[in-house]
N, C-alpha and C. Protein backbone atom coordinates (compact mmCIF):
# COMPACT_ATOMS: atom_id res chain seq x y z
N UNK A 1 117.85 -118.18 -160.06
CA UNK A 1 117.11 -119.36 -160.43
C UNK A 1 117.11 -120.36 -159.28
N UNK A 2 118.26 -121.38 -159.29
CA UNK A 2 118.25 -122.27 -158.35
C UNK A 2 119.48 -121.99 -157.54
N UNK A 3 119.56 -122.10 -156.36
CA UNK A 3 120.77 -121.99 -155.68
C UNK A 3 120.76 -123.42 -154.85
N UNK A 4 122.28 -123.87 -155.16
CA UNK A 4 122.85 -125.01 -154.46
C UNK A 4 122.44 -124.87 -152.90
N UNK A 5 123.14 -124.18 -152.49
CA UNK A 5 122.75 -123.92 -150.66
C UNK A 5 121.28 -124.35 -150.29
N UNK A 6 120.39 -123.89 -150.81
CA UNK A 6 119.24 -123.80 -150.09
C UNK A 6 118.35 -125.50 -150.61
N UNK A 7 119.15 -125.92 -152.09
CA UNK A 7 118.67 -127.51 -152.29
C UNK A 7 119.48 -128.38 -151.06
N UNK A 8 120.47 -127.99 -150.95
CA UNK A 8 121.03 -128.69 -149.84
C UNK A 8 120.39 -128.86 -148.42
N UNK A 9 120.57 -127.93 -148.22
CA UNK A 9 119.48 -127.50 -146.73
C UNK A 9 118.43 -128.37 -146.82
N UNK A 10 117.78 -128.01 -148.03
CA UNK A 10 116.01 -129.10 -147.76
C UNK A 10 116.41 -130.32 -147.62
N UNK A 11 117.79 -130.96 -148.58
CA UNK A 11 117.66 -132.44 -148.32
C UNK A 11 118.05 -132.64 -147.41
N UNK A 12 118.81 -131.75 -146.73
CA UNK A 12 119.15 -132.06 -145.06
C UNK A 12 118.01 -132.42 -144.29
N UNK A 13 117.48 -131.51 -144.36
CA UNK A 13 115.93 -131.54 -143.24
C UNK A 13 115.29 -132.57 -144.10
N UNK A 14 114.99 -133.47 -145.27
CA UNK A 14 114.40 -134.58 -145.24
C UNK A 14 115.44 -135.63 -144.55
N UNK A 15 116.86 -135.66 -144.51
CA UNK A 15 117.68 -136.84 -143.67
C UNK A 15 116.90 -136.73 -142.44
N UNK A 16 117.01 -135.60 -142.19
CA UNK A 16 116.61 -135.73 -140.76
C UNK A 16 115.42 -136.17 -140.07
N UNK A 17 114.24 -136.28 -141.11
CA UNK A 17 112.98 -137.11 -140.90
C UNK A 17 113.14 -138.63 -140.98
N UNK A 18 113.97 -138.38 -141.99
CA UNK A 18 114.06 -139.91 -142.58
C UNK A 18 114.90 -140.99 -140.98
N UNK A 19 114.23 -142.40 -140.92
CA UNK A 19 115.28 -142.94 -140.23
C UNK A 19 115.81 -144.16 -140.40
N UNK A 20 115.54 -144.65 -141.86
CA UNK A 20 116.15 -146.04 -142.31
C UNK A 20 117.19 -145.33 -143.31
N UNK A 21 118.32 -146.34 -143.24
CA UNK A 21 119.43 -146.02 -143.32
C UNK A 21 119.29 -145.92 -145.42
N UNK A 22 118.86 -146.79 -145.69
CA UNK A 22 118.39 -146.93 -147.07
C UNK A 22 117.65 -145.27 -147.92
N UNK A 23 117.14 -144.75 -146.80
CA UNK A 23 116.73 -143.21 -147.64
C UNK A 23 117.60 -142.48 -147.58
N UNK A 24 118.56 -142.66 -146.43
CA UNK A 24 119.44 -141.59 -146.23
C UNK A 24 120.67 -141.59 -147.39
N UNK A 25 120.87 -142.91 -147.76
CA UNK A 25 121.70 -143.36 -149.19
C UNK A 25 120.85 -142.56 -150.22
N UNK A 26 119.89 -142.93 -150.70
CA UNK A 26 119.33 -142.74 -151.95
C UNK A 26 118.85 -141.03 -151.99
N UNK A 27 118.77 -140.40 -150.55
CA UNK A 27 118.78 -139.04 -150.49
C UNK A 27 120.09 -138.40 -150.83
N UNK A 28 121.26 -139.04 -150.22
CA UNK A 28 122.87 -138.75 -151.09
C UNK A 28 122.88 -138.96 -152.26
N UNK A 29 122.96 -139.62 -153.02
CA UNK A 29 122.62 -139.69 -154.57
C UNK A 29 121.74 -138.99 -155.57
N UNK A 30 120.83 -138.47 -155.01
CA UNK A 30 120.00 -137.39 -155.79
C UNK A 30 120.40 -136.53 -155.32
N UNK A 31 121.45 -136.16 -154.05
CA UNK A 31 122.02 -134.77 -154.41
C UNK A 31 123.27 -134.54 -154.91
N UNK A 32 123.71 -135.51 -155.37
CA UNK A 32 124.80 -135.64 -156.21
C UNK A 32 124.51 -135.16 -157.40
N UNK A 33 123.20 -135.93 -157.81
CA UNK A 33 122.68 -135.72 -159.12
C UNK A 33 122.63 -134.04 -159.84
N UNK A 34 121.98 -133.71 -158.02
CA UNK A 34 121.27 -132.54 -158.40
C UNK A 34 122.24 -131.28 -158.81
N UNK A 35 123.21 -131.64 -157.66
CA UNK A 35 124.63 -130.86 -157.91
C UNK A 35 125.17 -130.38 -159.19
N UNK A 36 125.56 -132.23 -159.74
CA UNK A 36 126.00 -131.75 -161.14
C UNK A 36 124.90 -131.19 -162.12
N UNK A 37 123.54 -131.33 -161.81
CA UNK A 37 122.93 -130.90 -162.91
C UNK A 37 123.15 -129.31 -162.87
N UNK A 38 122.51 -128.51 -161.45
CA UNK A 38 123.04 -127.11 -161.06
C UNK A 38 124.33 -126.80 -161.95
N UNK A 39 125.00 -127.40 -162.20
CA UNK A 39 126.81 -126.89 -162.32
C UNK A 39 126.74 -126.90 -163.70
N UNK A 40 125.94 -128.17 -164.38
CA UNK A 40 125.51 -128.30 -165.99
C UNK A 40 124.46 -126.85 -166.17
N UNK A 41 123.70 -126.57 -165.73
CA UNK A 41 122.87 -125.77 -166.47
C UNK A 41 123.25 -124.29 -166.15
N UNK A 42 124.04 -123.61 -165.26
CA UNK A 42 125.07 -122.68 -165.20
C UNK A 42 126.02 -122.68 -166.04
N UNK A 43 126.67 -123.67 -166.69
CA UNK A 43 127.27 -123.72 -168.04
C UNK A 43 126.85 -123.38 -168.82
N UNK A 44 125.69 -124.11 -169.03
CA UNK A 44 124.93 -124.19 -170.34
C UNK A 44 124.32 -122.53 -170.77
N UNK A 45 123.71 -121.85 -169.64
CA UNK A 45 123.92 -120.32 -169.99
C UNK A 45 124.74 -119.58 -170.00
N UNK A 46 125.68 -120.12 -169.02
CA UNK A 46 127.06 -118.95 -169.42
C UNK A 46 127.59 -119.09 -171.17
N UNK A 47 127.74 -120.54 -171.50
CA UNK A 47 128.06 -120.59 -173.13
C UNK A 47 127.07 -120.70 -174.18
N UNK A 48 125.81 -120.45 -173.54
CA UNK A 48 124.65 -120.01 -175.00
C UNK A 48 124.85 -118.12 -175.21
N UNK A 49 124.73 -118.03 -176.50
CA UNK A 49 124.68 -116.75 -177.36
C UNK A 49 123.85 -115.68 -177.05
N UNK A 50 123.83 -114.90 -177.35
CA UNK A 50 122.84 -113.75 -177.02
C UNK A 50 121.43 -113.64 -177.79
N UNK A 51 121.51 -114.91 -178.64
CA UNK A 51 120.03 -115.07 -179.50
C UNK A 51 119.51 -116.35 -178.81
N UNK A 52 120.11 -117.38 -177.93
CA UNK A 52 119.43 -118.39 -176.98
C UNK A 52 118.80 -117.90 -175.92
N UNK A 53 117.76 -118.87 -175.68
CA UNK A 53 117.21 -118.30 -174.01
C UNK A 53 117.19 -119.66 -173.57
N UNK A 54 117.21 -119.90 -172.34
CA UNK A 54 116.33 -121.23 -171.84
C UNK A 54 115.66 -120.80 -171.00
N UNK A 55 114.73 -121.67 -170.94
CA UNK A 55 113.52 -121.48 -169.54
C UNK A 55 112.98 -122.93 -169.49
N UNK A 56 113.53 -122.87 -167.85
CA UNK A 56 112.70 -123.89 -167.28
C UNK A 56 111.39 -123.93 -166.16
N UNK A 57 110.02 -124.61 -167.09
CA UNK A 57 109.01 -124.50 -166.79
C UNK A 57 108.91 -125.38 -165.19
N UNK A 58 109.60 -126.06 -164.83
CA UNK A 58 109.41 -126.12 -163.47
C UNK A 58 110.92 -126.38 -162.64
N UNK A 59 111.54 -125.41 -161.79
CA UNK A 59 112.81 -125.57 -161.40
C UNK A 59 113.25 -126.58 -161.16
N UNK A 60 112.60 -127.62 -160.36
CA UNK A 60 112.79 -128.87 -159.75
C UNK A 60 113.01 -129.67 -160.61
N UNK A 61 112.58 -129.65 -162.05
CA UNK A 61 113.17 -130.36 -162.96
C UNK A 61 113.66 -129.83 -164.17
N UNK A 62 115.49 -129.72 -163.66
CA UNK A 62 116.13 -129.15 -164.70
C UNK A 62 116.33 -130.22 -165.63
N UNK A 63 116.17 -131.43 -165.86
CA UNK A 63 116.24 -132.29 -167.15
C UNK A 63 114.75 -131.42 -168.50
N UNK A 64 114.12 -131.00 -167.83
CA UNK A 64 112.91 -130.55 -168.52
C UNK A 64 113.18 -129.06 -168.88
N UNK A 65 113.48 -128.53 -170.08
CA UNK A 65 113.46 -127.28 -170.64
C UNK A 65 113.41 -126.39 -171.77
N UNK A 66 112.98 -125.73 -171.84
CA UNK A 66 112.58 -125.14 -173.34
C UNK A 66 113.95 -124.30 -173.97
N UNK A 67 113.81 -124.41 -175.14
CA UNK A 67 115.57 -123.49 -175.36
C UNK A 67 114.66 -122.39 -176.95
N UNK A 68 114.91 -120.98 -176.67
CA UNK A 68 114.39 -120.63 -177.53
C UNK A 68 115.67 -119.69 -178.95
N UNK A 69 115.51 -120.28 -179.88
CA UNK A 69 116.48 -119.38 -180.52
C UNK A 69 115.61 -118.22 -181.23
N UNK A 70 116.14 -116.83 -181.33
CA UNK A 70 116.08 -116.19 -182.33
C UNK A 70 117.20 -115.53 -182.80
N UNK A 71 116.74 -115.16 -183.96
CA UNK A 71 117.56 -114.43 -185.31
C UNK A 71 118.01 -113.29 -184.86
């Protein structure tokens, strides 16, 4: 699905465009964010059941996702 490494990497290469000190903060903080969310939604399937699914309709936003149960 998503791998940490390679979200990292990109926000690297946006620091590195970036050159006010103010993006380079607020670029640390959304990968903080992003981190724990990665670490939350690797949970969240390791401890759903074998009748849950999730799917998320666009990777980039794991707050956004469908959870399907069946019987």
């Amino acid at each position: 699905m998503l791998t940490l490494a390679s979200k990292l990497k990109r926000d690297d290469g946006l620091k590195g465009s970036r050159t006010s000190a103010t993006a380079s903060d607020s670029t640390r903080r959304v990968s903080v964010r992003d981190r724990l969310l990665v670490k939350e939604v690797a949970e969240l399937e390791a401890n759903l059941p074998c009748t849950c699914k999730v799917h998320f309709p666009d990777p980039n936003k794991l707050h956004c996702f469908q959870l399907t149960v069946t019987p």
